[in-house]
C-alpha atoms as a PDB file:
ATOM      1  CA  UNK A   1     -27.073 -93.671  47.475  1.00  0.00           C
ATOM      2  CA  UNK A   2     -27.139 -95.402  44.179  1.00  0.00           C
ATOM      3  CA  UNK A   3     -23.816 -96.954  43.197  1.00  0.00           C
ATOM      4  CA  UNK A   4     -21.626 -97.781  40.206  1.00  0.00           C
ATOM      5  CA  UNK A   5     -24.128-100.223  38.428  1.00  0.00           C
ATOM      6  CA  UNK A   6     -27.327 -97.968  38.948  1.00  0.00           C
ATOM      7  CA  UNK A   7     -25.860 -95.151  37.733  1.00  0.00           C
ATOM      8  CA  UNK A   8     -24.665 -96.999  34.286  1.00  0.00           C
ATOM      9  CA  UNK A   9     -28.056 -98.607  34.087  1.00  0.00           C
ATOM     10  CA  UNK A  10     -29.763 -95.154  34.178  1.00  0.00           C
ATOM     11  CA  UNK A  11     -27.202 -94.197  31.311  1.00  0.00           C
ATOM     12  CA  UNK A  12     -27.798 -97.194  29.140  1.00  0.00           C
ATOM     13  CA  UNK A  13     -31.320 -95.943  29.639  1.00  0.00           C
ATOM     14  CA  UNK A  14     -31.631 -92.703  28.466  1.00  0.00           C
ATOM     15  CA  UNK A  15     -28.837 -93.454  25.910  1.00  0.00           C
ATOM     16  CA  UNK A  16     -31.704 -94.770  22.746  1.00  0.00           C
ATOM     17  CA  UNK A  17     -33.553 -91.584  23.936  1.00  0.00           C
ATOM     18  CA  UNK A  18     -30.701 -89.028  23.971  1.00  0.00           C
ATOM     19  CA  UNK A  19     -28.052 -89.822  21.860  1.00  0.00           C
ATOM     20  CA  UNK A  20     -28.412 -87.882  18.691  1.00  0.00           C
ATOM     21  CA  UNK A  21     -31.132 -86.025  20.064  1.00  0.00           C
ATOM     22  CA  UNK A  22     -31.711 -82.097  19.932  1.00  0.00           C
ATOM     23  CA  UNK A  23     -32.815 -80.634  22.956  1.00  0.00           C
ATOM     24  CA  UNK A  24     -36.073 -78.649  22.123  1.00  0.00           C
ATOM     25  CA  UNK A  25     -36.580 -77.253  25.743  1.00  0.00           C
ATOM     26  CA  UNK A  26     -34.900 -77.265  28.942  1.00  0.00           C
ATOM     27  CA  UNK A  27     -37.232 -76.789  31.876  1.00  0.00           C
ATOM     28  CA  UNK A  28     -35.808 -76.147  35.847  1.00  0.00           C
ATOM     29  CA  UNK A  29     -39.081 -75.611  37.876  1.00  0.00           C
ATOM     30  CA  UNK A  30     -36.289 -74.601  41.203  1.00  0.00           C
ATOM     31  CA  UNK A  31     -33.479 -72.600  41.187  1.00  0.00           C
ATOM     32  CA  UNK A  32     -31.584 -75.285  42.723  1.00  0.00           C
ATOM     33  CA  UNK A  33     -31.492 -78.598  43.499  1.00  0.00           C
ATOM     34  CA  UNK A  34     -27.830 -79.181  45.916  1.00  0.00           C
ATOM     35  CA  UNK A  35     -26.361 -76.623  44.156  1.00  0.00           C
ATOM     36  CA  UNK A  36     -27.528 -73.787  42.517  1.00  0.00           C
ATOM     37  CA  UNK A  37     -28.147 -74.209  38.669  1.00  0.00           C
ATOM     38  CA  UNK A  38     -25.222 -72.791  36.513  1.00  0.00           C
ATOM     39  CA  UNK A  39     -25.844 -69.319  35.359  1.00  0.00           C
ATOM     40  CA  UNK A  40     -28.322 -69.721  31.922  1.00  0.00           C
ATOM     41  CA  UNK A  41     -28.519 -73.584  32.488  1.00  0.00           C
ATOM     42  CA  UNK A  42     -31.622 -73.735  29.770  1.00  0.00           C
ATOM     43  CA  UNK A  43     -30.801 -71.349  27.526  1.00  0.00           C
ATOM     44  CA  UNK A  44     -26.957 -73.153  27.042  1.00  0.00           C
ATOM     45  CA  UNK A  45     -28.501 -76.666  26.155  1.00  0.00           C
ATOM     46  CA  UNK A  46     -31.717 -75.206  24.111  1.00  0.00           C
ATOM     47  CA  UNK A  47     -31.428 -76.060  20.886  1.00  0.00           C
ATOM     48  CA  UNK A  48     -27.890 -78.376  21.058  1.00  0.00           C
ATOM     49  CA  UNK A  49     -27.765 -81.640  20.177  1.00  0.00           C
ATOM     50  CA  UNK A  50     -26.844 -84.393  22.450  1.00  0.00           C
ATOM     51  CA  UNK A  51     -23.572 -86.132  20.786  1.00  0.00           C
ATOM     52  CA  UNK A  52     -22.936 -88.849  23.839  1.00  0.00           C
ATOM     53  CA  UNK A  53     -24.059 -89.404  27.380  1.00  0.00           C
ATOM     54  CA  UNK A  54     -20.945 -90.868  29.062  1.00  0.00           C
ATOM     55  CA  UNK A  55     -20.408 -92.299  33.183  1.00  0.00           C
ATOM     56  CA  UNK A  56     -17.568 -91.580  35.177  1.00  0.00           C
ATOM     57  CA  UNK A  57     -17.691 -93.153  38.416  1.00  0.00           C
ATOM     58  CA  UNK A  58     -21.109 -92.425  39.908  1.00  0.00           C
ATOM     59  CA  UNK A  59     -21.521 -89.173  37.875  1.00  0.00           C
ATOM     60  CA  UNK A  60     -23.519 -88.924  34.474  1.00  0.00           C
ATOM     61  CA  UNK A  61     -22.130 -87.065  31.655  1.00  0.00           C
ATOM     62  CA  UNK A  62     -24.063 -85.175  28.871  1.00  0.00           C
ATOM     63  CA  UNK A  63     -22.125 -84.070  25.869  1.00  0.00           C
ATOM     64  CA  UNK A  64     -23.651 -81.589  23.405  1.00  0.00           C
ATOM     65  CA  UNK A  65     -22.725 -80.050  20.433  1.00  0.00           C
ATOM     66  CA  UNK A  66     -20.676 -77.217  20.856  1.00  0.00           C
ATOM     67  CA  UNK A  67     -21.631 -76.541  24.456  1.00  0.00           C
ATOM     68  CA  UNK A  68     -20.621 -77.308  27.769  1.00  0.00           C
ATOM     69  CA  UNK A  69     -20.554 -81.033  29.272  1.00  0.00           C
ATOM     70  CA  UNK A  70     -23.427 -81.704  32.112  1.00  0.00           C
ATOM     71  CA  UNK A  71     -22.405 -83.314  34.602  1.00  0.00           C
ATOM     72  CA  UNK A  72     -24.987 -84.703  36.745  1.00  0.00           C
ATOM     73  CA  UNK A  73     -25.313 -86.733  40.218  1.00  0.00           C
ATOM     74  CA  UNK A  74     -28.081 -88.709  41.175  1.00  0.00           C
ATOM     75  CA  UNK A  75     -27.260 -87.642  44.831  1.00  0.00           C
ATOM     76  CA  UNK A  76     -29.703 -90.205  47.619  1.00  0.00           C
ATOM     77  CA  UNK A  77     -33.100 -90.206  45.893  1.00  0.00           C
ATOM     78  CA  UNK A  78     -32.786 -89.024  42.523  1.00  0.00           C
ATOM     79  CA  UNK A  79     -33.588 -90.746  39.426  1.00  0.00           C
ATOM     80  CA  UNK A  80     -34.643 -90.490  35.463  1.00  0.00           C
ATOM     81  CA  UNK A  81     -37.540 -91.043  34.008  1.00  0.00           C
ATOM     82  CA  UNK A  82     -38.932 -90.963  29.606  1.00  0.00           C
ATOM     83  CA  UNK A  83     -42.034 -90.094  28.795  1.00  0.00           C
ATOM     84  CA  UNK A  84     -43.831 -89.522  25.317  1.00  0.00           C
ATOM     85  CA  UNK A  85     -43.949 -85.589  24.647  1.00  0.00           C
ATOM     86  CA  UNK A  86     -47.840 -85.886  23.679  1.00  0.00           C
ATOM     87  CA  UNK A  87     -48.995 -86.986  27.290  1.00  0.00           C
ATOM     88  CA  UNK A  88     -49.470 -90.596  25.625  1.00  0.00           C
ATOM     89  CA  UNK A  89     -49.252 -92.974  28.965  1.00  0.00           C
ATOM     90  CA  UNK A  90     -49.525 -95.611  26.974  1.00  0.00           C
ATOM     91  CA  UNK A  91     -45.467 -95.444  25.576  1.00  0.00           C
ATOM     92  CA  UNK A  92     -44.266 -94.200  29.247  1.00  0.00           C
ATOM     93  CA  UNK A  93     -40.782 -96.233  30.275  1.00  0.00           C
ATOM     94  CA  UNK A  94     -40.921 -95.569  33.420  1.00  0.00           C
ATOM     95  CA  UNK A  95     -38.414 -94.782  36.242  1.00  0.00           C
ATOM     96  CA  UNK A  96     -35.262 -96.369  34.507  1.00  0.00           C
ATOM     97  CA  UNK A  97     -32.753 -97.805  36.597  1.00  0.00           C
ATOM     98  CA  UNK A  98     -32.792-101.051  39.562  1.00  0.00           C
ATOM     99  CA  UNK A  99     -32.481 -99.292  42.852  1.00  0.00           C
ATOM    100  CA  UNK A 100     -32.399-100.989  46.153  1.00  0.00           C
ATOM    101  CA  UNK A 101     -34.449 -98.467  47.723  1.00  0.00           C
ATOM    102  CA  UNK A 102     -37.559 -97.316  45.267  1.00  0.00           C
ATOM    103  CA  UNK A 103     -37.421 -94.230  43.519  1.00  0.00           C
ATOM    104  CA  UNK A 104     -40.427 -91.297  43.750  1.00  0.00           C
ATOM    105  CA  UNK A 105     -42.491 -90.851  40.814  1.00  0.00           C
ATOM    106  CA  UNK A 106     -44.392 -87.854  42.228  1.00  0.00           C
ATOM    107  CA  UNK A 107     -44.530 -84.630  39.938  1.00  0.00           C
ATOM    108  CA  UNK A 108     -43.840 -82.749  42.697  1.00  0.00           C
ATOM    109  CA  UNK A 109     -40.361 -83.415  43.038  1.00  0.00           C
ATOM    110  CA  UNK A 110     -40.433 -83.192  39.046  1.00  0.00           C
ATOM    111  CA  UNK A 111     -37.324 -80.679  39.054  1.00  0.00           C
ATOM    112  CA  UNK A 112     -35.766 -80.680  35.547  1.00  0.00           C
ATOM    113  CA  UNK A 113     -37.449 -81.546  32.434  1.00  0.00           C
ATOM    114  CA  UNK A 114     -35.435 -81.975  29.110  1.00  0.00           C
ATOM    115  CA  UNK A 115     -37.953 -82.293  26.331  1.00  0.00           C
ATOM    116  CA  UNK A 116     -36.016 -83.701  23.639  1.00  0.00           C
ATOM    117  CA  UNK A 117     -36.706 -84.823  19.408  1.00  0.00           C
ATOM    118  CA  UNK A 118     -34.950 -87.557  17.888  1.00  0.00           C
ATOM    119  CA  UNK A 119     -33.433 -87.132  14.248  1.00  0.00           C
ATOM    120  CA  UNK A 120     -36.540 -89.012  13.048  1.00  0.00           C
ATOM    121  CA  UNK A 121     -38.678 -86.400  14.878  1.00  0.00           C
ATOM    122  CA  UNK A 122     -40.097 -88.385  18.234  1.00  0.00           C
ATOM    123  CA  UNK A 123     -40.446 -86.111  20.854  1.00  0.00           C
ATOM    124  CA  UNK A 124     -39.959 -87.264  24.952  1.00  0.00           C
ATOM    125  CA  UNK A 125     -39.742 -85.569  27.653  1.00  0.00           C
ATOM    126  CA  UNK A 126     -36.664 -87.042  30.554  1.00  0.00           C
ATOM    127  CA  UNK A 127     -37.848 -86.038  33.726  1.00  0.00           C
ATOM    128  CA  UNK A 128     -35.555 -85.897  36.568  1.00  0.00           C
ATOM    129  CA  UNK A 129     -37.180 -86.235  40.011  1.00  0.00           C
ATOM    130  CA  UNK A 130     -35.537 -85.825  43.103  1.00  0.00           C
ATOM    131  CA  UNK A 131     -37.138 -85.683  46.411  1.00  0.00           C
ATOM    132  CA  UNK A 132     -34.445 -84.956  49.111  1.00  0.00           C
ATOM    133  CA  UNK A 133     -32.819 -82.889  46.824  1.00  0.00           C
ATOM    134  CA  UNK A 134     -29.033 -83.829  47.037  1.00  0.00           C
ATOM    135  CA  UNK A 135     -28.531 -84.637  43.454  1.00  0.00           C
ATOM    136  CA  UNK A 136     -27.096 -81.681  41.395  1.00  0.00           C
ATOM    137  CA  UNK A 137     -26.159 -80.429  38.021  1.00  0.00           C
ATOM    138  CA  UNK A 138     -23.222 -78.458  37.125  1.00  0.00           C
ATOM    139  CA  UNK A 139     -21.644 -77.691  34.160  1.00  0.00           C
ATOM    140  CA  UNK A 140     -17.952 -78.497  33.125  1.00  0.00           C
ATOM    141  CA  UNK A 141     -16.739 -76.177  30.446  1.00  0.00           C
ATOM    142  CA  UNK A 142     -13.732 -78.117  28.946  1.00  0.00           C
ATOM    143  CA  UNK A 143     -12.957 -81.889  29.798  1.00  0.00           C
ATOM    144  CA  UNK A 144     -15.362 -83.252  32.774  1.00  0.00           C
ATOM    145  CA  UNK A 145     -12.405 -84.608  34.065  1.00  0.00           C
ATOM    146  CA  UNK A 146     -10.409 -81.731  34.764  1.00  0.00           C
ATOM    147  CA  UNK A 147     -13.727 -80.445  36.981  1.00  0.00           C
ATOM    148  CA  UNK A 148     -13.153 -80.828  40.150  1.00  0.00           C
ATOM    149  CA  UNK A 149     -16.263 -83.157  40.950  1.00  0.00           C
ATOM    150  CA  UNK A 150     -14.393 -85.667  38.554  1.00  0.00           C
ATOM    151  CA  UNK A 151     -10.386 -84.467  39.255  1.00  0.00           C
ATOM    152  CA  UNK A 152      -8.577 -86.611  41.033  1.00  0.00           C
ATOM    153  CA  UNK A 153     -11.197 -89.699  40.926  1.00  0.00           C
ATOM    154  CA  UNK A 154      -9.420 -93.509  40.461  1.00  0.00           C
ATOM    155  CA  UNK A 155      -9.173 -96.037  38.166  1.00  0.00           C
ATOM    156  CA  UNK A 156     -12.947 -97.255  37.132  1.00  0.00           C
ATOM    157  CA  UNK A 157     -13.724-100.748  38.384  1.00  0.00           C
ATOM    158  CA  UNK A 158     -14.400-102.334  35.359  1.00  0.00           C
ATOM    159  CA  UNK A 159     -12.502-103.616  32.128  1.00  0.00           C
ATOM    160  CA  UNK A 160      -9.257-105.304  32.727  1.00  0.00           C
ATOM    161  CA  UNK A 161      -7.567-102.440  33.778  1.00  0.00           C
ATOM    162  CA  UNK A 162      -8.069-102.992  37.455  1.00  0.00           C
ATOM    163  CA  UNK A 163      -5.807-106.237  38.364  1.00  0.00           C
ATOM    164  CA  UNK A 164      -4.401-107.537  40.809  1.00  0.00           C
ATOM    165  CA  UNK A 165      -0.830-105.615  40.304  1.00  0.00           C
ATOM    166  CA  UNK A 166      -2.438-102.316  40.585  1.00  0.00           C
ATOM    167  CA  UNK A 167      -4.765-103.156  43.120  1.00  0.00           C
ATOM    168  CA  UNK A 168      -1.726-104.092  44.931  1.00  0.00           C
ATOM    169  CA  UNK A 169       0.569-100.676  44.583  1.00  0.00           C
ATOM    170  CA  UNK A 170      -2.502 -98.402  45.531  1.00  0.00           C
ATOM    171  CA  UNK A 171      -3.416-100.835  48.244  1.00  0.00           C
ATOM    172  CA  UNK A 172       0.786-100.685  49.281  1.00  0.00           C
ATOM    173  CA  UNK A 173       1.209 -99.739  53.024  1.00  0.00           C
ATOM    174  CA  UNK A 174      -2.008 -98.448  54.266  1.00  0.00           C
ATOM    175  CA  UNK A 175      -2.962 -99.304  57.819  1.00  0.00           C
ATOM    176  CA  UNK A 176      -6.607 -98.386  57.464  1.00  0.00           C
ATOM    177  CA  UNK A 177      -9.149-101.279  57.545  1.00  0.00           C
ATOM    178  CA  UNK A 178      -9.751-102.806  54.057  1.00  0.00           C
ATOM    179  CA  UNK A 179     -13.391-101.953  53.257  1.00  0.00           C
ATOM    180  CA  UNK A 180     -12.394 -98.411  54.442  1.00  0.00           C
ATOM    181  CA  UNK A 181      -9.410 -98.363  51.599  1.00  0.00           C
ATOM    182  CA  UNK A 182     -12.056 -99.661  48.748  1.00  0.00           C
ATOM    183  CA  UNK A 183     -14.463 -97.187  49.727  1.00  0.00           C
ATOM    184  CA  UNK A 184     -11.956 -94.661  48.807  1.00  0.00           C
ATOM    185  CA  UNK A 185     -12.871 -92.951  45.789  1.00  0.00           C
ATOM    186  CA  UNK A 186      -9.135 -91.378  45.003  1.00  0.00           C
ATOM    187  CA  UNK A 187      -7.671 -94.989  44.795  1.00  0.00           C
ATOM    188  CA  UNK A 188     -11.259 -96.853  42.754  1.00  0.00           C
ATOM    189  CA  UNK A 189     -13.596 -94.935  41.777  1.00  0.00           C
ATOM    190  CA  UNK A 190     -17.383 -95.864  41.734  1.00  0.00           C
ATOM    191  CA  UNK A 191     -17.768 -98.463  44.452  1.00  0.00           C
ATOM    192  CA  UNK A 192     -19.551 -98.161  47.331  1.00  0.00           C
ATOM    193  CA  UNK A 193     -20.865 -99.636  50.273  1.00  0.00           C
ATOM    194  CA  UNK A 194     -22.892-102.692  49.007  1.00  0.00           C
ATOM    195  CA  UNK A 195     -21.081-103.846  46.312  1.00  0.00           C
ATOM    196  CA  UNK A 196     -17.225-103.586  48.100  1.00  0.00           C
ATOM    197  CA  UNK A 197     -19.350-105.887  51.065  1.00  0.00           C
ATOM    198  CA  UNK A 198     -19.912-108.200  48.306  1.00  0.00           C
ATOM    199  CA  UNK A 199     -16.568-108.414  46.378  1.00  0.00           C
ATOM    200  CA  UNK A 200     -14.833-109.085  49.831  1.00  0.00           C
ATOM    201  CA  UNK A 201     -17.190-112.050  49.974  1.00  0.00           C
ATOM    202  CA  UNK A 202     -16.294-113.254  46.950  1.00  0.00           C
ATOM    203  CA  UNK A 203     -12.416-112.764  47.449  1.00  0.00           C
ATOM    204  CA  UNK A 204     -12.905-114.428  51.156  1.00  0.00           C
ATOM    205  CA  UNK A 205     -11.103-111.514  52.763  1.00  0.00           C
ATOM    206  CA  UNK A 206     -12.796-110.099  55.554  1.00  0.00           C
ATOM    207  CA  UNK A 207     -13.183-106.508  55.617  1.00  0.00           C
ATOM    208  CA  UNK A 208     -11.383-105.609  58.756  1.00  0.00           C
ATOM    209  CA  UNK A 209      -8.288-106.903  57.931  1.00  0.00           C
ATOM    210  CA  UNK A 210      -5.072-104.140  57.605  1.00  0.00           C
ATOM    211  CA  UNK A 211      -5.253-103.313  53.722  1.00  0.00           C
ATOM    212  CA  UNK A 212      -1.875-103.713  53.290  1.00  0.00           C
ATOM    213  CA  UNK A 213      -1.487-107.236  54.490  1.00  0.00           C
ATOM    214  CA  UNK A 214      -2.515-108.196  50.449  1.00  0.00           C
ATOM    215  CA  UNK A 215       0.155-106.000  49.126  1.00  0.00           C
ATOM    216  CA  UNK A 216       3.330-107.153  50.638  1.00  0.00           C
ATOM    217  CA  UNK A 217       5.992-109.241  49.156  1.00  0.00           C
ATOM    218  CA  UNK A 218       5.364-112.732  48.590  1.00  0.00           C
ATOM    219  CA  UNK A 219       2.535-115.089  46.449  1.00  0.00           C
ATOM    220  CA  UNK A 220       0.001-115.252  49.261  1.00  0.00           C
ATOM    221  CA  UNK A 221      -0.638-111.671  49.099  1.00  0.00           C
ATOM    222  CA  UNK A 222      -0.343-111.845  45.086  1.00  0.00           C
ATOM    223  CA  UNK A 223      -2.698-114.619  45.187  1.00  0.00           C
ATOM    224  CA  UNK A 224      -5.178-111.967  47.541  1.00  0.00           C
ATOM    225  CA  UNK A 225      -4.921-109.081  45.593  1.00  0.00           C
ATOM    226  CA  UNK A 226      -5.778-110.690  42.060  1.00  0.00           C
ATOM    227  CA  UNK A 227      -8.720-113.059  44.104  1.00  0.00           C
ATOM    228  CA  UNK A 228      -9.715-109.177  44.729  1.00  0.00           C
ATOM    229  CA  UNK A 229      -9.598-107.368  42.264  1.00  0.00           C
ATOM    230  CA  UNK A 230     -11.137-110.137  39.977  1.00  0.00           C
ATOM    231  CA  UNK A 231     -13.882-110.377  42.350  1.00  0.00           C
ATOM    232  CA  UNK A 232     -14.320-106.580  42.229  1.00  0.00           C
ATOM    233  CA  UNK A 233     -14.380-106.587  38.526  1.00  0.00           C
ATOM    234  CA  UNK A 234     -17.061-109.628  38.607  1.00  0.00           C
ATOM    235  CA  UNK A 235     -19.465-107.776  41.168  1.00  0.00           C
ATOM    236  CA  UNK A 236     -19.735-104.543  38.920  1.00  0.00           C
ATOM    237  CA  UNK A 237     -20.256-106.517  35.989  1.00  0.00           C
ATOM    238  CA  UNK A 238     -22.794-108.917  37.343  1.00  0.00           C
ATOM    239  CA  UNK A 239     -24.945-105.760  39.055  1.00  0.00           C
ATOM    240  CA  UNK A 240     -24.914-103.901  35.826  1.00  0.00           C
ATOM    241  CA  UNK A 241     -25.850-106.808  33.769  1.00  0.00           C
ATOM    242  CA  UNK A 242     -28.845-107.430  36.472  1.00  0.00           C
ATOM    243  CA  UNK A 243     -29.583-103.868  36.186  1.00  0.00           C
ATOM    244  CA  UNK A 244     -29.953-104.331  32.320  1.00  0.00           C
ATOM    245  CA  UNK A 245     -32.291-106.273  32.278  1.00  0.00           C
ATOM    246  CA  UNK A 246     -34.160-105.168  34.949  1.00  0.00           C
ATOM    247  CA  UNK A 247     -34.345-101.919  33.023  1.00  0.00           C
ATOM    248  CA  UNK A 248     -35.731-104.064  29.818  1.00  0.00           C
ATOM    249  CA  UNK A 249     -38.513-105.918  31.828  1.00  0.00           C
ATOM    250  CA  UNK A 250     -39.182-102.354  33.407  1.00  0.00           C
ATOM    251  CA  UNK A 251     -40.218-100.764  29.864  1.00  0.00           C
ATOM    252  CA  UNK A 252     -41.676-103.529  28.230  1.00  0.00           C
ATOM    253  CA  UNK A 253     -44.171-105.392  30.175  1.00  0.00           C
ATOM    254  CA  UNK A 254     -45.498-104.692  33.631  1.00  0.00           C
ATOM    255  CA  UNK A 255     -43.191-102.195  35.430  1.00  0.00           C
ATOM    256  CA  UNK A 256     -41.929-104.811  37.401  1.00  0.00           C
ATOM    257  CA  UNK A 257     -37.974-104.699  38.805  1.00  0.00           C
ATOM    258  CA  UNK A 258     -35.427-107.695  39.398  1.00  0.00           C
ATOM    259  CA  UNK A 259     -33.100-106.122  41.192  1.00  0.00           C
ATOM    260  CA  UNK A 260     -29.558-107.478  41.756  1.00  0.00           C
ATOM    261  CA  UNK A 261     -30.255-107.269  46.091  1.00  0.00           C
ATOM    262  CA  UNK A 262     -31.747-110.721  45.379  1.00  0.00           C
ATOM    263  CA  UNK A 263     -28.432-111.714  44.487  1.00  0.00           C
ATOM    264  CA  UNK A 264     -26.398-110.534  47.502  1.00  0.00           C
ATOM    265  CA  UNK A 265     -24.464-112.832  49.218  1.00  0.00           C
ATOM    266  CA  UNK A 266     -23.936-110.761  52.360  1.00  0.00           C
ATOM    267  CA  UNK A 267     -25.231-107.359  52.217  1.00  0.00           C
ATOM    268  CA  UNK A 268     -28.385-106.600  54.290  1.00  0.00           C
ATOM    269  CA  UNK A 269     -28.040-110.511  55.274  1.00  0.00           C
ATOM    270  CA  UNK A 270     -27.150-110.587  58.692  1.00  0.00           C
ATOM    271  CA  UNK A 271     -27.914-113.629  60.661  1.00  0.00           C
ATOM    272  CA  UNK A 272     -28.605-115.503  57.682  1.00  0.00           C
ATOM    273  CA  UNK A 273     -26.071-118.818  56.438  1.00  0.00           C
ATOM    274  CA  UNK A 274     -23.351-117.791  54.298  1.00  0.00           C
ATOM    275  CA  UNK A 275     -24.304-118.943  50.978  1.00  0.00           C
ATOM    276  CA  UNK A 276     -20.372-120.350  50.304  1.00  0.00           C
ATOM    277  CA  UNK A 277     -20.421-123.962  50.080  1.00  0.00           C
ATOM    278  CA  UNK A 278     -19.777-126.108  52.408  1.00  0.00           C
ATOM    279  CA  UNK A 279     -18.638-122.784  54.760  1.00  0.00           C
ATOM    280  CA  UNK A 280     -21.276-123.201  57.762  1.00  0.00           C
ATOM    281  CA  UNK A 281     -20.660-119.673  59.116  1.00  0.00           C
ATOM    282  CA  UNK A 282     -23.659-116.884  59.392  1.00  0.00           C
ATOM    283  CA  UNK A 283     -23.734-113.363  57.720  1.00  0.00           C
ATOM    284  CA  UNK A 284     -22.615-110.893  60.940  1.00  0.00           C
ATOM    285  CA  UNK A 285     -22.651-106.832  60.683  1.00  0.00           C
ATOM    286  CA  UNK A 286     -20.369-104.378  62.389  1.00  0.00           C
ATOM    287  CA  UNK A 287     -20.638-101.064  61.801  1.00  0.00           C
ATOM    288  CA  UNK A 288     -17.222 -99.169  60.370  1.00  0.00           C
ATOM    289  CA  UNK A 289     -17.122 -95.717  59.830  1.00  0.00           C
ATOM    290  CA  UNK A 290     -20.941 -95.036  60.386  1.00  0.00           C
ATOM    291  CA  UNK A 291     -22.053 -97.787  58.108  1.00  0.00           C
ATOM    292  CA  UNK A 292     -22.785-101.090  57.900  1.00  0.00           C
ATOM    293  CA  UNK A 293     -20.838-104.150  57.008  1.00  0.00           C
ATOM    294  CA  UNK A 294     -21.976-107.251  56.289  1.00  0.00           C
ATOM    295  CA  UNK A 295     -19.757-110.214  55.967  1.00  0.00           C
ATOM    296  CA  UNK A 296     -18.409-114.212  57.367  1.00  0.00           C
ATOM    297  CA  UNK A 297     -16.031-113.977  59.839  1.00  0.00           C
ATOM    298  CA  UNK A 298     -15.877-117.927  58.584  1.00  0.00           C
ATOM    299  CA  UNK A 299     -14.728-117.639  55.357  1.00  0.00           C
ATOM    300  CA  UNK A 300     -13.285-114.461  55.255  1.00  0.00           C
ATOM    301  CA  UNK A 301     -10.151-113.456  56.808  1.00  0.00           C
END
């Protein structure tokens, strides 16, 4: 499923495209994708102009003038892609975004098509394509984050605002193993399975040590938390600056991808040397909770 930096690379995306845009047409060629549509889905956003496209978490966020907000979730295989409104291949973008797993570009999983014009009068169709089906869109008729897809979510994992302080009082007490904890979307919302592997890499904590063990009294702990949460803050940031400019080389020259997996340190690595200086230890996975973790029992403890 895509995470935290995919999402906001998708969004950066479509924002030149969208942004001050009117939306001409709204096409649904289903009446549903994991949900059902809302009630009069195309005839609410025909004709309203787009005033911001916004992220919260892993969820998109369309804003229009005086309508409803759309929220929207990629769900496992879903994805965005701009295309001229004349059939022109020649100015096609492409599927934006830097997924680890590729994304379908078959029209037959084509399921929502918002033909839009800019101010200056370009017209473009954004295609959303979803194959398996599990992404959705729903509409949120006051503030997105009183709906309760978004209610409740954490603090974002980027800025400053996550530090090691408040890393440490939502991390206070738990017993639960410490990938489990990050994977938590009430306490941090937006990170997922690859990109908490890799922050605990960077922090050198493994993640099967009791969460609260970096949120007791004391400067070793203090030390741990802010180690974590800086490293958090560094993995999001580094992913969605790879993602950027993936999505640039994407729609300007030959529709090729550098996506941030050749980065990881640990994830999908197992066997392989940890890439730590001068640690000598080997990537291992365990599985915890269903999934996969990847990480150096060497250098992380």
């Amino acid at each position: 499923m895509p995470e935290l930096p995919e999402v906001e690379t998708v969004r950066r995306g479509l924002q030149p495209v969208m942004e001050g845009a009117r939306l001409v047409r709204v096409e649904t060629r289903r009446p549903d994708l994991r949900f059902p549509f809302p009630e009069r889905f195309s005839e609410r956003l025909t004709g309203r102009t787009i005033t911001a496209l916004g992220r919260r978490a892993k969820y998109l966020t369309m804003h229009v003038q005086d309508g409803p907000v759309l929220i929207c979730h990629l769900g496992m295989s879903g994805s965005f892609r701009i295309e001229a409104d004349d059939d022109n291949e020649a100015d096609d973008n492409g599927t934006l975004g830097a997924f680890h797993h590729e994304r379908s570009k078959s029209a037959a999983h084509d399921h929502v098509v918002f033909h839009v014009a800019s101010a200056a009068g370009a017209r473009s169709r954004v295609i959303f394509n979803d194959p398996r089906r599990f992404g959705f869109m729903l509409f949120a008729e006051g503030s997105p984050e009183t709906h309760p897809m978004l209610a409740g979510l954490g603090v974002e994992p980027t800025g400053n605002a996550l530090d090691g302080v408040l890393l440490a009082s939502l991390l206070k007490g738990r017993r639960s193993p410490l990938k489990a904890a990050l994977l938590d979307q009430r306490l941090i919302a937006g990170l997922g399975n690859i990109y908490v592997s890799e922050a605990l890499w960077r922090a050198g904590l493994s993640p099967l040590r009791e969460t609260g063990t970096i949120a007791r009294p004391g400067k070793k702990a203090r030390e741990q938390s802010e180690r974590l949460a800086e490293a958090i803050r560094s993995v999001i940031s580094d992913a969605i600056a790879a993602g950027g400019s993936s999505l640039r080389d994407y729609m300007h020259a030959d529709g090729s991808l550098g996506y941030f997996q050749h980065s990881f340190a640990v994830y999908d690595r197992e066997g392989e040397p940890c890439a730590k200086p001068g640690c000598g230890g080997h990537v291992e996975r365990v599985v915890q909770s269903g999934r996969s973790t990847f990480y150096c029992r060497t250098c992380q403890s």
